[in-house]
N, C-alpha and C. Protein backbone atom coordinates (compact mmCIF):
# COMPACT_ATOMS: atom_id res chain seq x y z
N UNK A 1 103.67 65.43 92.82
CA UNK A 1 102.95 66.67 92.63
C UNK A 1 103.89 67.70 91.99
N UNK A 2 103.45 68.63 91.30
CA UNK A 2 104.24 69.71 90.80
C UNK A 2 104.60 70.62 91.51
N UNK A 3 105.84 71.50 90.88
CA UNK A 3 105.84 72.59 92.24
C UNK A 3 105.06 74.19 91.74
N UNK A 4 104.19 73.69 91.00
CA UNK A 4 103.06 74.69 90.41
C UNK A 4 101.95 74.60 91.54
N UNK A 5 102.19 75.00 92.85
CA UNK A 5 101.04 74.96 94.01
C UNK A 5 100.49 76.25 93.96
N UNK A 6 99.39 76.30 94.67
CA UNK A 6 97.94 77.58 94.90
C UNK A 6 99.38 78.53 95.32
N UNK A 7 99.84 78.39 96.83
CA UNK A 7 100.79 79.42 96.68
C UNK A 7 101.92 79.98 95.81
N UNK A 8 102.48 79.18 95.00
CA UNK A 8 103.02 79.87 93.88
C UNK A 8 102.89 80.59 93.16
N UNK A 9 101.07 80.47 92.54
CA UNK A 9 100.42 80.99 91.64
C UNK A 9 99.80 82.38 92.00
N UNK A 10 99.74 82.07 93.80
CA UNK A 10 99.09 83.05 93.71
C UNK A 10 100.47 84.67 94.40
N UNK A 11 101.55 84.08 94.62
CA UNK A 11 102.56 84.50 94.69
C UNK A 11 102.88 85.62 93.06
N UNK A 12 103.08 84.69 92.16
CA UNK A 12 103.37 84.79 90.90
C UNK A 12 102.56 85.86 90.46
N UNK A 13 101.15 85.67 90.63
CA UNK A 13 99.87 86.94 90.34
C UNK A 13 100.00 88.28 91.12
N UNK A 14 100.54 88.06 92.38
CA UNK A 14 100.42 89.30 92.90
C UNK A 14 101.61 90.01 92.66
N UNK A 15 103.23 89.46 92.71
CA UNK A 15 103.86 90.00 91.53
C UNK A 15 103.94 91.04 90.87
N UNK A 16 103.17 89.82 89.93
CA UNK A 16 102.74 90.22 88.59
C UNK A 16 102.03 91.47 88.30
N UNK A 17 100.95 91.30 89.16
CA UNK A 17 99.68 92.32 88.98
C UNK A 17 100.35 93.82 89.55
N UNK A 18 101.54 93.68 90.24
CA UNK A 18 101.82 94.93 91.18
C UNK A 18 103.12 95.74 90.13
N UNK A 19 103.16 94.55 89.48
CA UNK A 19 104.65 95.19 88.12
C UNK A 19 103.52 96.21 87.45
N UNK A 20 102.71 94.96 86.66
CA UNK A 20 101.65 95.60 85.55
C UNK A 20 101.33 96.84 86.30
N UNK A 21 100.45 97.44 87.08
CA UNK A 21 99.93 98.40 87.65
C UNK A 21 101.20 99.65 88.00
N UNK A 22 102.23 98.62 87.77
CA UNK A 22 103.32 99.98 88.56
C UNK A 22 103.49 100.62 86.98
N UNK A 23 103.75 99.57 86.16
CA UNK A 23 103.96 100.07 85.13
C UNK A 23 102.94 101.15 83.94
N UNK A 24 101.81 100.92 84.35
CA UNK A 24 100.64 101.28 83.86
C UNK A 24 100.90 102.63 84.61
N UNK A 25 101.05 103.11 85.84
CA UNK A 25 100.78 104.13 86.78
C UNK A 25 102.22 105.33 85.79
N UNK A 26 103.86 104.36 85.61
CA UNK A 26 105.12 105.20 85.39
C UNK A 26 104.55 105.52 84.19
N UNK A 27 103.76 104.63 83.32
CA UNK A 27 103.56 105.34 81.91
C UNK A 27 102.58 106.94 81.49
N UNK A 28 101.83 106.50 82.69
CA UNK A 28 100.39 107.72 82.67
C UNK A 28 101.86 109.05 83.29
N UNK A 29 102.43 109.05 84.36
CA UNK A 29 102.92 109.92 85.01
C UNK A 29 104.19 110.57 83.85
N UNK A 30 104.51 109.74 83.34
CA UNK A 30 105.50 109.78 82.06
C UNK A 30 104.79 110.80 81.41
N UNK A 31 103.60 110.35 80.69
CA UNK A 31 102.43 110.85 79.53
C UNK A 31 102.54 112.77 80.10
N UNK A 32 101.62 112.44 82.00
CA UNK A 32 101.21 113.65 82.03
C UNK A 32 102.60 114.97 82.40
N UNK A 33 103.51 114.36 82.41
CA UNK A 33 104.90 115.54 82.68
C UNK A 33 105.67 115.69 81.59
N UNK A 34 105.48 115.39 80.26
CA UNK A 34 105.79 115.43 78.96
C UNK A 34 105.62 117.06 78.58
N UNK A 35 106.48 117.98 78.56
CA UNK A 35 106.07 119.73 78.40
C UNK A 35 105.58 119.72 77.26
N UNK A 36 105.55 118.71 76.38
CA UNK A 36 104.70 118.64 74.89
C UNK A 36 103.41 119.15 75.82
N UNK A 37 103.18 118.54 76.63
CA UNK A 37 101.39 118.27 76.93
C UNK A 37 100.94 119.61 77.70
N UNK A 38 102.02 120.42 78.60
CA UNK A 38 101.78 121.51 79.46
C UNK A 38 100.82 122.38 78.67
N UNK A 39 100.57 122.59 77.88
CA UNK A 39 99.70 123.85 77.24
C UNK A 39 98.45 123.30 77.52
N UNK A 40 97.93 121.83 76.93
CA UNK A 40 96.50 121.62 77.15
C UNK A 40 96.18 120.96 78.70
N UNK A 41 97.43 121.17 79.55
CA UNK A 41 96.37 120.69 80.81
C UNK A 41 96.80 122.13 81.76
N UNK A 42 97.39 122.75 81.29
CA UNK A 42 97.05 124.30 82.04
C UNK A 42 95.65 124.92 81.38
N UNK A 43 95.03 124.78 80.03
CA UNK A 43 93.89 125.19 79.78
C UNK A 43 93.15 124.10 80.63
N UNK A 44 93.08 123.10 80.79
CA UNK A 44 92.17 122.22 81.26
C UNK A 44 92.06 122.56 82.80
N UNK A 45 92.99 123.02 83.20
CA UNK A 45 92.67 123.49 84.66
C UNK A 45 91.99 124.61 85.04
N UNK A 46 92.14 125.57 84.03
CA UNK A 46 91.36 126.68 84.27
C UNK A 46 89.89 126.18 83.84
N UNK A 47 89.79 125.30 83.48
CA UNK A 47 87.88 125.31 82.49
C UNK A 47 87.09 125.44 83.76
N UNK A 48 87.14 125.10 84.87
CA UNK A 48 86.01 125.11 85.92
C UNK A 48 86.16 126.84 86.06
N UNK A 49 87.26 127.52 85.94
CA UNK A 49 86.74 128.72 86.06
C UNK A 49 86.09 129.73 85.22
N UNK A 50 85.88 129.44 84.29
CA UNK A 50 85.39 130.19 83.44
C UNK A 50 83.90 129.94 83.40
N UNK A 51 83.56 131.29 83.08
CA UNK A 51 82.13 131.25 82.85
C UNK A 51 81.43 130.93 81.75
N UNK A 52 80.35 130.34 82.01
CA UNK A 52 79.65 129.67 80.61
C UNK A 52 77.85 129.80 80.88
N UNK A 53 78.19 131.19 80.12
CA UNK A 53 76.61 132.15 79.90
C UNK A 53 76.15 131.33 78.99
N UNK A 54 75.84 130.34 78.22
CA UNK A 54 75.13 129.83 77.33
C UNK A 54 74.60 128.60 78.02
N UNK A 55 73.89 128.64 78.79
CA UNK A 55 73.09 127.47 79.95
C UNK A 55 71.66 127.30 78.94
């Protein structure tokens, strides 16, 4: 038999899946603390407060 068993694989996947996701998560957190970006998500925070008379 190989030593490619259910637990290996599924060893190997969870891993795997927990790198991918970590890495997916450092890139977004990377993205949103970039001071390039500070101008449009300080406007984006205020939008719920503003009023919008044209209903």
């Amino acid at each position: 038999m190989s030593g490619l068993d259910y637990e290996a694989v599924a060893a190997f996947a969870q891993q795997g899946g927990t790198l991918y996701f970590g890495l997916i998560f450092l890139g977004g957190l990377i993205y949103a603390l970039r001071p390039r970006h500070k101008a449009d998500f300080d406007r984006l925070a205020k939008l719920p407060l503003e009023d919008d008379d044209h209903v």
